[in-house]
N, C-alpha and C. Protein backbone atom coordinates (compact mmCIF):
# COMPACT_ATOMS: atom_id res chain seq x y z
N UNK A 1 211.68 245.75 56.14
CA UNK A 1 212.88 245.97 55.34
C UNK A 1 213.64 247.17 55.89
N UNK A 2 214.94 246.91 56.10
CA UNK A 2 216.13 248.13 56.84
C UNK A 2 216.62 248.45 55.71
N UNK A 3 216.76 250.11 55.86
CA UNK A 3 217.39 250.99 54.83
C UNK A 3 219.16 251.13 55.40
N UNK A 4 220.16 250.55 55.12
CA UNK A 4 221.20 250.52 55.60
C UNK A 4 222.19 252.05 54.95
N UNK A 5 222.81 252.23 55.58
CA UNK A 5 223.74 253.66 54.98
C UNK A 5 223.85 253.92 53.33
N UNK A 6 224.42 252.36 53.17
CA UNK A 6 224.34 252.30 51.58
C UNK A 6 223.28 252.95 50.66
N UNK A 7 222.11 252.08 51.14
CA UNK A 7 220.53 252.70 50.25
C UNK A 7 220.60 254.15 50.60
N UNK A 8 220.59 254.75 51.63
CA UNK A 8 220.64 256.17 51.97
C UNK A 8 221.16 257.04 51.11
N UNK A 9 222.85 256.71 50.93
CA UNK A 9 223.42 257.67 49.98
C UNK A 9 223.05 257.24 48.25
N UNK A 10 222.49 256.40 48.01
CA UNK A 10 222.23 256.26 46.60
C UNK A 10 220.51 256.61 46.81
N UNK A 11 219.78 256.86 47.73
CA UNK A 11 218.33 257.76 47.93
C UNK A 11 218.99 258.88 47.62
N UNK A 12 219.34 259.53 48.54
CA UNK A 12 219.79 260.93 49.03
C UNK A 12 220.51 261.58 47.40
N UNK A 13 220.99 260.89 46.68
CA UNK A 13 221.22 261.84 45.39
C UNK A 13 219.93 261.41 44.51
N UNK A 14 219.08 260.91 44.53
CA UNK A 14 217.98 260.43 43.46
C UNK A 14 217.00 261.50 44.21
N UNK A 15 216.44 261.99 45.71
CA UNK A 15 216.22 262.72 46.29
C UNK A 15 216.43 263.62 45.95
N UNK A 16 218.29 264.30 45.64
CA UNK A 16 218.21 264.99 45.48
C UNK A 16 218.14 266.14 43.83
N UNK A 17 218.31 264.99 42.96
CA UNK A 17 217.46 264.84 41.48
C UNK A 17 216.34 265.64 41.24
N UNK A 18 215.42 264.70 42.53
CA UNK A 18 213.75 264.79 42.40
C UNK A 18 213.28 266.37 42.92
N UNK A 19 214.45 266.66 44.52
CA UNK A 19 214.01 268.11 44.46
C UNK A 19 214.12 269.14 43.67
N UNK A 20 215.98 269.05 43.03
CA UNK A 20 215.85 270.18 41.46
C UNK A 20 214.98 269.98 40.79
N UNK A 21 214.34 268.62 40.46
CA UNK A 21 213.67 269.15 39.54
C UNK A 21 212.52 269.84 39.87
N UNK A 22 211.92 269.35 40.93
CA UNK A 22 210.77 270.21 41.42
C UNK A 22 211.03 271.19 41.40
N UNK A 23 211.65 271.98 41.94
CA UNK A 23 212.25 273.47 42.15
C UNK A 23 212.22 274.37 40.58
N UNK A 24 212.83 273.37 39.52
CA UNK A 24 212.98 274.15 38.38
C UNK A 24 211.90 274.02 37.60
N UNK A 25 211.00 272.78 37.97
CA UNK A 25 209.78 272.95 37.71
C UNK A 25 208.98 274.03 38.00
N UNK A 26 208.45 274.27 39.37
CA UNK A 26 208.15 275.47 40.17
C UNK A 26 208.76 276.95 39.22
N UNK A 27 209.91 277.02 39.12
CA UNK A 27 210.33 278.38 38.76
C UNK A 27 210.12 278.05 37.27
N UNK A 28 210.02 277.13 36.12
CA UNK A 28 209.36 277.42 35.13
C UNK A 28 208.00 277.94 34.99
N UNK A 29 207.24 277.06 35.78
CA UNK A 29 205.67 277.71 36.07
C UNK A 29 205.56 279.02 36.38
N UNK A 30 206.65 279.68 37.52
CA UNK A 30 206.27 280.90 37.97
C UNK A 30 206.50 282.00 36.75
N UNK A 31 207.50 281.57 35.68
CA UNK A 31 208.02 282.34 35.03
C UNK A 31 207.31 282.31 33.94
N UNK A 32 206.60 281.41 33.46
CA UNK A 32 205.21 281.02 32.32
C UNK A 32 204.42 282.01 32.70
N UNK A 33 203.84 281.73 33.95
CA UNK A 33 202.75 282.81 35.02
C UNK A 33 202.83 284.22 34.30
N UNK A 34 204.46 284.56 34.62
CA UNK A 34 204.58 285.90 34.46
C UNK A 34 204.71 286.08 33.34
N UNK A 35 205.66 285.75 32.34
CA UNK A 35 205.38 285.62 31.23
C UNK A 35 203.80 285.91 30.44
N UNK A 36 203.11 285.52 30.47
CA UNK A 36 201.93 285.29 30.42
C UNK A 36 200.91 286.59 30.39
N UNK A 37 201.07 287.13 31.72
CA UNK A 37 200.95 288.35 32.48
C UNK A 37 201.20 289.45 31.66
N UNK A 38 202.70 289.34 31.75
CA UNK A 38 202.90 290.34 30.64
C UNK A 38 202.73 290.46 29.52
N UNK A 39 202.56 289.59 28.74
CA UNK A 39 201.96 289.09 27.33
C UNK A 39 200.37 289.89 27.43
N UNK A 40 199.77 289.40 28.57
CA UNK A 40 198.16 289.72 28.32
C UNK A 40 198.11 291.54 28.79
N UNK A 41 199.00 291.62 29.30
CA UNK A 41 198.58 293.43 30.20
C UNK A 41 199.42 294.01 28.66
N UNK A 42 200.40 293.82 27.80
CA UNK A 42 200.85 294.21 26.24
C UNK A 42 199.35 294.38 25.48
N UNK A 43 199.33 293.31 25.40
CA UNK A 43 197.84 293.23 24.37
C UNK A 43 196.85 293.98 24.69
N UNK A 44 196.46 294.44 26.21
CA UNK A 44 195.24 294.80 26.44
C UNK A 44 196.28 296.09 26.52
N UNK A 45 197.05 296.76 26.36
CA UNK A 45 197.77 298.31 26.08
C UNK A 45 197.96 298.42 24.88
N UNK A 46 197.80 297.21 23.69
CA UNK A 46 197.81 297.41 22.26
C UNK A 46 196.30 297.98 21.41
N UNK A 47 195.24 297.06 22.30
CA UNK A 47 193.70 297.14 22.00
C UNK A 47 193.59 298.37 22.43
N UNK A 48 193.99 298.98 23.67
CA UNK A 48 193.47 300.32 24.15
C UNK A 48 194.41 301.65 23.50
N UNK A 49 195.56 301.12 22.61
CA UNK A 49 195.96 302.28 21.71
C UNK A 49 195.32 302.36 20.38
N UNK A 50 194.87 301.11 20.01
CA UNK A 50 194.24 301.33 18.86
C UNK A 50 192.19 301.54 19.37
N UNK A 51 192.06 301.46 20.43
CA UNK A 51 190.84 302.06 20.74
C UNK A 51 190.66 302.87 20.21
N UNK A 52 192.11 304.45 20.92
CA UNK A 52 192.00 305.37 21.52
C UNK A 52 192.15 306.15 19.95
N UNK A 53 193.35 305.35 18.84
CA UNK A 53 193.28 305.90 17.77
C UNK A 53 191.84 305.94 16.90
N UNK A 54 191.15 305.07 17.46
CA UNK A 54 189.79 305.18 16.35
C UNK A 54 189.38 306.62 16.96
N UNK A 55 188.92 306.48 17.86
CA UNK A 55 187.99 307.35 18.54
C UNK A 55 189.05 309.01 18.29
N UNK A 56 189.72 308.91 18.07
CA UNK A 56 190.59 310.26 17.53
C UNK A 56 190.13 310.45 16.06
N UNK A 57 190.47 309.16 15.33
CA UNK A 57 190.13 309.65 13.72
C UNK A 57 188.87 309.89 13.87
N UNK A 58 187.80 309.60 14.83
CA UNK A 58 186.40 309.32 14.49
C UNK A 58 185.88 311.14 15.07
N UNK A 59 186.72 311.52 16.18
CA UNK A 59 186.55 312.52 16.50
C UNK A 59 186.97 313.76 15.84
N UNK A 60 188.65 313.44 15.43
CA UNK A 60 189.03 314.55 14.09
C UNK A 60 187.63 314.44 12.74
N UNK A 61 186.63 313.72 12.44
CA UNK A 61 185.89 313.71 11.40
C UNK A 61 184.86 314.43 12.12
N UNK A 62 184.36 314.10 13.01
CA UNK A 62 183.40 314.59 13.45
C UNK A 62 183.56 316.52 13.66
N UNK A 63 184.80 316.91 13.84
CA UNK A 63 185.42 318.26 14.39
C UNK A 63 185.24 318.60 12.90
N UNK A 64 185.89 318.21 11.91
CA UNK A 64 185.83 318.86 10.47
C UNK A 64 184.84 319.11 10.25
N UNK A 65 183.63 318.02 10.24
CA UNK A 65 182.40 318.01 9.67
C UNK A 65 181.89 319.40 10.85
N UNK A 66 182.09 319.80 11.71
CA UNK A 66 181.36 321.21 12.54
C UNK A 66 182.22 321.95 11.93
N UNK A 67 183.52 322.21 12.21
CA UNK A 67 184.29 323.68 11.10
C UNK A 67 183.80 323.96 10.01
N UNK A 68 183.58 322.94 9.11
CA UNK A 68 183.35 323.27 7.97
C UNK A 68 181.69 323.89 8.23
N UNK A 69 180.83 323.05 8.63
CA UNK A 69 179.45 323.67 8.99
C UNK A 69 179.10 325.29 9.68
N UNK A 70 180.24 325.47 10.92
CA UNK A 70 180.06 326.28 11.19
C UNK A 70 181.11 327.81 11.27
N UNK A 71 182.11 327.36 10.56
CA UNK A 71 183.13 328.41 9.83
C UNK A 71 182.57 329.60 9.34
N UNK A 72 182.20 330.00 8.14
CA UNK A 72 181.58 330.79 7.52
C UNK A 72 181.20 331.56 8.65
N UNK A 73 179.86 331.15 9.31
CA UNK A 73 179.60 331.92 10.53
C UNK A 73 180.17 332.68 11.06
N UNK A 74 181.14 331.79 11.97
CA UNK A 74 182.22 332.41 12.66
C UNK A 74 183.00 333.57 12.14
N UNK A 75 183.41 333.33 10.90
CA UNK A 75 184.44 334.27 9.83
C UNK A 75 183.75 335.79 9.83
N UNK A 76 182.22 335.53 9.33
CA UNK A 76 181.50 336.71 9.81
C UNK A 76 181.40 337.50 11.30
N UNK A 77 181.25 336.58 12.27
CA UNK A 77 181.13 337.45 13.55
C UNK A 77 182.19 338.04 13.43
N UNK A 78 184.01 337.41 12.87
CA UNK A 78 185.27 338.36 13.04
C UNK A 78 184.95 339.33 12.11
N UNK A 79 184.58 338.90 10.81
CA UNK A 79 183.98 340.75 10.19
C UNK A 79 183.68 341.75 11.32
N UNK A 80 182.41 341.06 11.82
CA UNK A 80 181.56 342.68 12.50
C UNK A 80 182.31 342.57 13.47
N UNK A 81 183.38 341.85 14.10
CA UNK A 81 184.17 342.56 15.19
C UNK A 81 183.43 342.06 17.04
N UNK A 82 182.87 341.00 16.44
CA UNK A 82 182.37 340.35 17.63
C UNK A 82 183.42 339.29 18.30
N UNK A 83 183.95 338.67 17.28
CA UNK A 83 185.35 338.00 18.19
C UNK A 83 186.65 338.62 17.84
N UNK A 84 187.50 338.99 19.11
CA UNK A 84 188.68 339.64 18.88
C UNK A 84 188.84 340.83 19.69
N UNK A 85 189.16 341.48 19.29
CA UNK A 85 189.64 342.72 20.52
C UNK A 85 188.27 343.60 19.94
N UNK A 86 188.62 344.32 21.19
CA UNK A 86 187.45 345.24 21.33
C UNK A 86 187.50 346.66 20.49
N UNK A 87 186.61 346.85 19.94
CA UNK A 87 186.90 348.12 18.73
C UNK A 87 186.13 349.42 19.06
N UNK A 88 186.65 349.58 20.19
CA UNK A 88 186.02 351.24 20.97
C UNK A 88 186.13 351.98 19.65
N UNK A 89 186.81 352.46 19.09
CA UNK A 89 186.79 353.49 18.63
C UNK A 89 186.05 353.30 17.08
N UNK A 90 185.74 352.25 16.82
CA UNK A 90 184.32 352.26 15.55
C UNK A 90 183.48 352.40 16.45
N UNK A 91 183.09 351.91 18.10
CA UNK A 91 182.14 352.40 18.43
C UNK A 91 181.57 353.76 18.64
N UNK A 92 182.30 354.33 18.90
CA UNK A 92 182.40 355.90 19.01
C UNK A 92 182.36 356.70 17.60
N UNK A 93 183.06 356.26 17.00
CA UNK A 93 182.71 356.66 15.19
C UNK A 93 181.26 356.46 14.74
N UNK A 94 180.88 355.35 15.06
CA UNK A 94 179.83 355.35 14.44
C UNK A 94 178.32 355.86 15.65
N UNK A 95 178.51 356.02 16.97
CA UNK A 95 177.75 356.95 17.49
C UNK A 95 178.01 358.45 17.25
N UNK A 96 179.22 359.46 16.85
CA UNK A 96 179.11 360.41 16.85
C UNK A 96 178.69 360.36 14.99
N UNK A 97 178.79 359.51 13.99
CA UNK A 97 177.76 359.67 12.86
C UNK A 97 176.25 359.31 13.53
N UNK A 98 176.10 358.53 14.13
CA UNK A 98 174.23 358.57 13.97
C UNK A 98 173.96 360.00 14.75
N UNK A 99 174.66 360.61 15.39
CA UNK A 99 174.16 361.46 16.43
C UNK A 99 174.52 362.99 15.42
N UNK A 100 175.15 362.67 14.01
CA UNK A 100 175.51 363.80 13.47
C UNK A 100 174.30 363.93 12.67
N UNK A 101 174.02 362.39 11.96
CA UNK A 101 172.63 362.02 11.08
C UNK A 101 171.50 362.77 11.81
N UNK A 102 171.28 362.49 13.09
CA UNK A 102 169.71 362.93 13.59
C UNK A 102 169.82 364.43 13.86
N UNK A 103 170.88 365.08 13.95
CA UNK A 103 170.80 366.38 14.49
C UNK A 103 170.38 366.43 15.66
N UNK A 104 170.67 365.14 16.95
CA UNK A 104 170.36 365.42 18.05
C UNK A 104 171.15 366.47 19.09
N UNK A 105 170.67 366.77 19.88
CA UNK A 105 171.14 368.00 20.86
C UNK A 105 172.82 367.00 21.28
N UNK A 106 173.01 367.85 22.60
CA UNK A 106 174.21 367.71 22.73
C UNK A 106 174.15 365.65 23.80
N UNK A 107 175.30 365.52 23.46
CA UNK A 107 175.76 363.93 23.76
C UNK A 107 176.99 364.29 24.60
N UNK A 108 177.04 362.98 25.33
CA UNK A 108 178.32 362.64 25.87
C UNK A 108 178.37 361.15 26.48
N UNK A 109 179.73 360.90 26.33
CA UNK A 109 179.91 359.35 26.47
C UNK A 109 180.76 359.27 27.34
N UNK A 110 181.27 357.72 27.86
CA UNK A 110 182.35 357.52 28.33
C UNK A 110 182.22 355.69 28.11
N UNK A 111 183.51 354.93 28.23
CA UNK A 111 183.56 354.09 28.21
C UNK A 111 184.64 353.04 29.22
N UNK A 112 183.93 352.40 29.87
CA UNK A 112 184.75 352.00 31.00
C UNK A 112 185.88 350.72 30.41
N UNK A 113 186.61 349.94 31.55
CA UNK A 113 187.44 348.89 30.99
C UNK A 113 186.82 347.97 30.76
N UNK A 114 187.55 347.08 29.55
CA UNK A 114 186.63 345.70 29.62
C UNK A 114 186.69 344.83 30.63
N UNK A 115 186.26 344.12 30.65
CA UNK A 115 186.16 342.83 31.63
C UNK A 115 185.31 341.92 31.60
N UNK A 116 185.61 340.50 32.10
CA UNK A 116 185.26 339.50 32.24
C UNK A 116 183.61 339.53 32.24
N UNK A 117 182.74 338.85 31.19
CA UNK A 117 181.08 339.14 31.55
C UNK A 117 180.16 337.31 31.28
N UNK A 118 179.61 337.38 32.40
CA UNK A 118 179.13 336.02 32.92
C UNK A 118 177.61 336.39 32.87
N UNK A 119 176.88 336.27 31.67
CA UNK A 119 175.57 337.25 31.82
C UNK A 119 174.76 335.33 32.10
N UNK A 120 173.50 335.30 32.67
CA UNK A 120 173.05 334.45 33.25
C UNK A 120 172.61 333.26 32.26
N UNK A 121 171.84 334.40 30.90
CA UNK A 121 170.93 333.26 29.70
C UNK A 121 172.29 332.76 28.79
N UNK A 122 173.77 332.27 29.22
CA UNK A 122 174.10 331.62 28.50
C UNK A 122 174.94 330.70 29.40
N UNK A 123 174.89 329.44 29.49
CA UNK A 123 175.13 328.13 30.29
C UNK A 123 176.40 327.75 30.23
N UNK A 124 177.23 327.58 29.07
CA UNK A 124 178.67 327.43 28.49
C UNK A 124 179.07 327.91 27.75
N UNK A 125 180.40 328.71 27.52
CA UNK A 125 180.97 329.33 26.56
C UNK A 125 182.11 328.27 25.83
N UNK A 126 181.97 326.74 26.35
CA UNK A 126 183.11 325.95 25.33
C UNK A 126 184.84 326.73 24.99
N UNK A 127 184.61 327.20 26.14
CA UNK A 127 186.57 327.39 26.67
C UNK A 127 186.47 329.37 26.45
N UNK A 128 185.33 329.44 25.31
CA UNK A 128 185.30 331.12 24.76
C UNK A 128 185.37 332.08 26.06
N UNK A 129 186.03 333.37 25.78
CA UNK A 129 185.57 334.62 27.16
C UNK A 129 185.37 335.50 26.59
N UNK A 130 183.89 335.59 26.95
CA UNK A 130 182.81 336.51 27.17
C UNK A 130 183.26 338.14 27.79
N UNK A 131 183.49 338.71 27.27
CA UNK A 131 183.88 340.38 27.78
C UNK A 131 183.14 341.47 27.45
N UNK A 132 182.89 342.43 28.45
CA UNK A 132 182.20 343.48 27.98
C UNK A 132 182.45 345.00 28.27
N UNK A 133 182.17 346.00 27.91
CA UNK A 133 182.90 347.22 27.80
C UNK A 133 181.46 348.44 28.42
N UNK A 134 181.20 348.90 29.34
CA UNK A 134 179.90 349.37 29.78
C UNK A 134 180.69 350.74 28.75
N UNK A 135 179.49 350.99 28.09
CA UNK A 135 179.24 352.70 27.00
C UNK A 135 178.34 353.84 28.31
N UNK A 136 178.82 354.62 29.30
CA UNK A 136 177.48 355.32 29.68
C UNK A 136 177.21 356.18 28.58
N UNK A 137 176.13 356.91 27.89
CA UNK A 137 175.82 357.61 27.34
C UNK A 137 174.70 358.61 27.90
N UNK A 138 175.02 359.59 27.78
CA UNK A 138 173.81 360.98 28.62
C UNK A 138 173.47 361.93 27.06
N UNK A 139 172.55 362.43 27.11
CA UNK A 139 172.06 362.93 26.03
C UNK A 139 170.22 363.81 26.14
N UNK A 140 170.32 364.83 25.44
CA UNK A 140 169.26 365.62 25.82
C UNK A 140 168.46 365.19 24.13
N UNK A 141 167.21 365.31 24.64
CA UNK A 141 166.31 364.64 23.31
C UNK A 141 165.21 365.31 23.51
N UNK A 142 164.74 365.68 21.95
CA UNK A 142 163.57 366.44 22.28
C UNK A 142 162.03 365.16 22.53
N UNK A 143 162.02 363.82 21.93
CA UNK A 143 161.54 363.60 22.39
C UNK A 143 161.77 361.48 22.76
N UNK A 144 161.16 360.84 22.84
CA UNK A 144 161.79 359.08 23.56
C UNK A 144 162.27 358.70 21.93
N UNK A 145 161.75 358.97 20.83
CA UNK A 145 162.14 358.22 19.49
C UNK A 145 163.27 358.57 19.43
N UNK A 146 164.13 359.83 19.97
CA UNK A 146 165.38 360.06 19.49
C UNK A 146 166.14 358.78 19.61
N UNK A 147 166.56 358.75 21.30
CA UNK A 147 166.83 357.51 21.55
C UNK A 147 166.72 356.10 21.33
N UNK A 148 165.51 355.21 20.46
CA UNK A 148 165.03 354.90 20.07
C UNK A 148 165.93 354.49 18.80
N UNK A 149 165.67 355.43 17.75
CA UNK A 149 166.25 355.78 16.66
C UNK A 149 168.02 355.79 16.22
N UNK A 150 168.76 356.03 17.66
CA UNK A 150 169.79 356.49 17.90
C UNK A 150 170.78 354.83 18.57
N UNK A 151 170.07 353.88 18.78
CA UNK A 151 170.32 352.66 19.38
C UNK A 151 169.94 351.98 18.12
N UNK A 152 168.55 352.17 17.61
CA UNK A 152 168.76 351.05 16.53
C UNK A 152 169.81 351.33 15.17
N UNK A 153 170.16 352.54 15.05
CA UNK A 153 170.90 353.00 13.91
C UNK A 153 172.51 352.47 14.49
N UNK A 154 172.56 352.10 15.95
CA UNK A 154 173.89 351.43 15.93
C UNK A 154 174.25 350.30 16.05
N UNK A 155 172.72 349.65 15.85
CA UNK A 155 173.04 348.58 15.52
C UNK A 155 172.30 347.69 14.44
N UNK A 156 171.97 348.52 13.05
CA UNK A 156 171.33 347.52 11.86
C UNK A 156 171.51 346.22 11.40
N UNK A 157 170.67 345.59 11.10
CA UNK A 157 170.47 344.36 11.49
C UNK A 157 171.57 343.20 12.47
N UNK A 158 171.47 343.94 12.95
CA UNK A 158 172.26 343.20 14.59
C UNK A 158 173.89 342.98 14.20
N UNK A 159 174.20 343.89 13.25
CA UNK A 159 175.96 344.11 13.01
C UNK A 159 176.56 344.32 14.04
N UNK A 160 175.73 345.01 14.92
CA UNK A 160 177.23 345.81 16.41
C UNK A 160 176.17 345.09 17.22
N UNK A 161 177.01 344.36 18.42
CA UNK A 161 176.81 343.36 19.68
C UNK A 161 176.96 344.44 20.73
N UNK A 162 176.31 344.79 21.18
CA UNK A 162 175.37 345.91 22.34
C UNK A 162 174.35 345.18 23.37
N UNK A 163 173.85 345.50 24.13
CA UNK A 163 172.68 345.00 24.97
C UNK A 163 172.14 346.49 25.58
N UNK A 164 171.54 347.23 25.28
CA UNK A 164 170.46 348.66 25.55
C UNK A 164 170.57 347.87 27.63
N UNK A 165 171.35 348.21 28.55
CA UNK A 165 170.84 347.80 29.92
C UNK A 165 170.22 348.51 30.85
N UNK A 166 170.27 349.45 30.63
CA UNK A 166 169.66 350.51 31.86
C UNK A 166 169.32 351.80 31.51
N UNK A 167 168.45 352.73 30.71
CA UNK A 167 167.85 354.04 30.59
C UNK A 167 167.29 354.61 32.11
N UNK A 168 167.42 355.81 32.15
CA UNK A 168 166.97 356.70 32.84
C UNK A 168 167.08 358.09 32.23
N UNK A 169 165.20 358.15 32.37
CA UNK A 169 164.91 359.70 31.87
C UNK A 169 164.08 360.92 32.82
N UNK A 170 164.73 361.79 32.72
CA UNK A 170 164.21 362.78 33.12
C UNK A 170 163.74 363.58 32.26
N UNK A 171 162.75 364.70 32.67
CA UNK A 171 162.06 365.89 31.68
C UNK A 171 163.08 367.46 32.65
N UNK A 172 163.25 368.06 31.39
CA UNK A 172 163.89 369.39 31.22
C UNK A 172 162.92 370.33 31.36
N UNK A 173 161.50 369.92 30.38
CA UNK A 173 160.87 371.23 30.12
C UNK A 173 159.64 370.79 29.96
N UNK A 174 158.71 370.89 31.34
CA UNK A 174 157.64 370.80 30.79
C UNK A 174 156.21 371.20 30.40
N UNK A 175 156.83 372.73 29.45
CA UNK A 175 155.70 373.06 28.98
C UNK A 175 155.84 373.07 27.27
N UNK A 176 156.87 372.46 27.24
CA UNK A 176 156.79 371.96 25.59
C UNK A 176 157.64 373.31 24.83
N UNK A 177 157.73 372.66 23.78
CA UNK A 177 158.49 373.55 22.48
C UNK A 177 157.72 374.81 22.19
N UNK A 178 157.73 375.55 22.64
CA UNK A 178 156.62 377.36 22.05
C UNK A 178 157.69 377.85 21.03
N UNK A 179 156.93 378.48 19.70
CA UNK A 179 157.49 379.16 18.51
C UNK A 179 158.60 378.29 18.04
N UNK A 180 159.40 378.75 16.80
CA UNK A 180 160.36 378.36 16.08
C UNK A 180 162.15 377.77 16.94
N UNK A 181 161.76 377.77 18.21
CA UNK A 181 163.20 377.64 18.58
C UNK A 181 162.72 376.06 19.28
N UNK A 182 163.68 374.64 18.91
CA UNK A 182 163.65 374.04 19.88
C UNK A 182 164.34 373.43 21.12
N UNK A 183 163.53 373.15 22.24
CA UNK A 183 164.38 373.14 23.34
C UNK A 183 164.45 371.52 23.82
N UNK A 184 165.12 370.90 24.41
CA UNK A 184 165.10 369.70 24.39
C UNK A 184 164.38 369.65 25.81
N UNK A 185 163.51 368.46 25.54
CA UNK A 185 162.41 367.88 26.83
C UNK A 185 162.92 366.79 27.63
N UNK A 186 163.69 366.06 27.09
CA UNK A 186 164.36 364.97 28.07
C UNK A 186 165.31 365.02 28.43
N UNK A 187 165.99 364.27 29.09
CA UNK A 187 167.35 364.02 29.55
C UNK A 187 167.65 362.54 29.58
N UNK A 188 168.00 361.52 28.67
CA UNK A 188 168.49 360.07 29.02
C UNK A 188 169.83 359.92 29.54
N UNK A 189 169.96 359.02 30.75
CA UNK A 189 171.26 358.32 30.74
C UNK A 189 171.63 356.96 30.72
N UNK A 190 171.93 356.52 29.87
CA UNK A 190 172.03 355.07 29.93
C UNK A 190 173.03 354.58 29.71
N UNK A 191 173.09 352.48 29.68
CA UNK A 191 174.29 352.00 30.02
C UNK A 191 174.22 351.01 28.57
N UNK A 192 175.02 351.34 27.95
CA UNK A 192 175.47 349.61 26.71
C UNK A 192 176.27 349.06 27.25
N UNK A 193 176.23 347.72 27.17
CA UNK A 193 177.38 346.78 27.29
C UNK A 193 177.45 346.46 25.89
N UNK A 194 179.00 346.88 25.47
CA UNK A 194 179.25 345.96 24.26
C UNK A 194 180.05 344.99 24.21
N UNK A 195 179.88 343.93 23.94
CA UNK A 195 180.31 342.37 23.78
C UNK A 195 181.61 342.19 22.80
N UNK A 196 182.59 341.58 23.44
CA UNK A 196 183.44 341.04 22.64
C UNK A 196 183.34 339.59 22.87
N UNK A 197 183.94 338.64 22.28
CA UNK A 197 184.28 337.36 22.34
C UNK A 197 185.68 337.06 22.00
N UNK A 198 187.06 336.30 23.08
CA UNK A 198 187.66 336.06 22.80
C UNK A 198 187.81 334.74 23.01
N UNK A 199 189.01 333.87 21.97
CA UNK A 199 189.24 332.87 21.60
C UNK A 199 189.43 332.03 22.48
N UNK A 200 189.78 330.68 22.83
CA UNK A 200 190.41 330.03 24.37
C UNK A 200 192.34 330.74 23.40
N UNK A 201 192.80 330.59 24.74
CA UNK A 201 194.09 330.69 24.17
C UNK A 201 194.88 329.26 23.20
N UNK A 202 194.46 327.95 23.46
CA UNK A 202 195.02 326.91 22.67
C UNK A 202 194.02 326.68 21.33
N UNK A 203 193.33 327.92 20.87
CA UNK A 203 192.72 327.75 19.38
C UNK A 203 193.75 328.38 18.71
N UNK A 204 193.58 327.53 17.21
CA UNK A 204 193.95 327.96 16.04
C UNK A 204 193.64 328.36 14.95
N UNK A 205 193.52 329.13 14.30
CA UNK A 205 193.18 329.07 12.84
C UNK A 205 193.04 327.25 12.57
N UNK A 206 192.02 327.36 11.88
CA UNK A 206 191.72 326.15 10.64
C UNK A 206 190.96 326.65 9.60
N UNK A 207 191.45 325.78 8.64
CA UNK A 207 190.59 325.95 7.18
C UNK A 207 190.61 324.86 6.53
N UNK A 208 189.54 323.68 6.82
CA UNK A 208 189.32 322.72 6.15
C UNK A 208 189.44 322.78 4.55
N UNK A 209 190.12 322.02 4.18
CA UNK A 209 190.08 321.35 2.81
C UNK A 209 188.89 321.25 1.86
């Protein structure tokens, strides 16, 4: 059977029918495809906002339930002056009272700048900085209890954050106290570090409900 010119041009538009439609077929599919696509990458950015909101409310509960547990605490260390700026001068107040209390011989202090303190037995400070203020203190004692006596009185039941780091003693006199006059036998010099704790800078006050 011969396809004569005639059949040709009445093919050739049924042909060309059959290719639009293919074509707009094709670009419906591609556009379903995508369609589709974007539909599913929405949803899986809808599931992962409401993930992200649980795990926030679940974490804001969990954060209250520690403030509230461990607040109080905290509120106290800012009493005694363990978090916050550094309070040289109650320290010094209250060494020249214990040193007025004992009637020890003569004292002298000095206190260096604070700075940054990374002491080894603690692993993480959870954003906190650790600072410390070296106290040298030199002092003549008649005998080791002065000193002794003179460290624990500055710090009753562990109110003032100190660490006792380094003593060195020498003897003045050693043939001892003869008659009514006394003379002092030692010589200590030693080092306190006293501890502050400051805040991270993005804390706030809270006070749970």
């Amino acid at each position: 059977m011969k396809i004569d010119k005639q059949d040709w041009k009445k093919l050739r538009v049924s042909l060309m029918v059959l290719l639009l439609a293919i074509l707009i077929g094709l670009l419906l599919c591609a556009w379903a495809y995508n369609y589709g696509n974007a539909q599913q990458q929405a949803l899986q950015a809808q599931q992962d906002s409401l993930s992200s909101a649980k795990q926030r409310y679940l974490s804001s509960g969990m954060e209250k339930q520690v403030i509230t547990e461990y607040l109080p605490g905290y509120k106290n260390l800012i009493s005694k002056g363990f978090v916050g700026e550094e309070r040289r001068i109650e320290w010094v107040d209250e060494l020249r009272r214990q040193h007025k209390n004992f009637k020890l011989f003569s004292i002298k202090y000095s206190i260096g700048l604070e700075a940054p303190y990374k002491p080894s037995f603690v692993t993480s400070m959870g954003g906190f900085v650790l600072n410390r203020s070296v106290m040298t203190l030199e002092l003549d004692m008649l005998h080791e209890e002065d000193l002794l006596q003179l460290t624990e009185q500055l710090s009753p039941k562990n109110e003032k954050d100190f660490i006792l780091r380094d003593c060195e003693m020498t003897r003045l006199n050693s043939t001892g106290n003869i008659g009514k006059q006394l003379v002092a036998n030692l010589h200590a010099k030693c080092d306190l570090d006293w501890l502050t704790l400051r805040e991270p800078s993005n804390v706030q006050a809270v006070t749970p409900q």
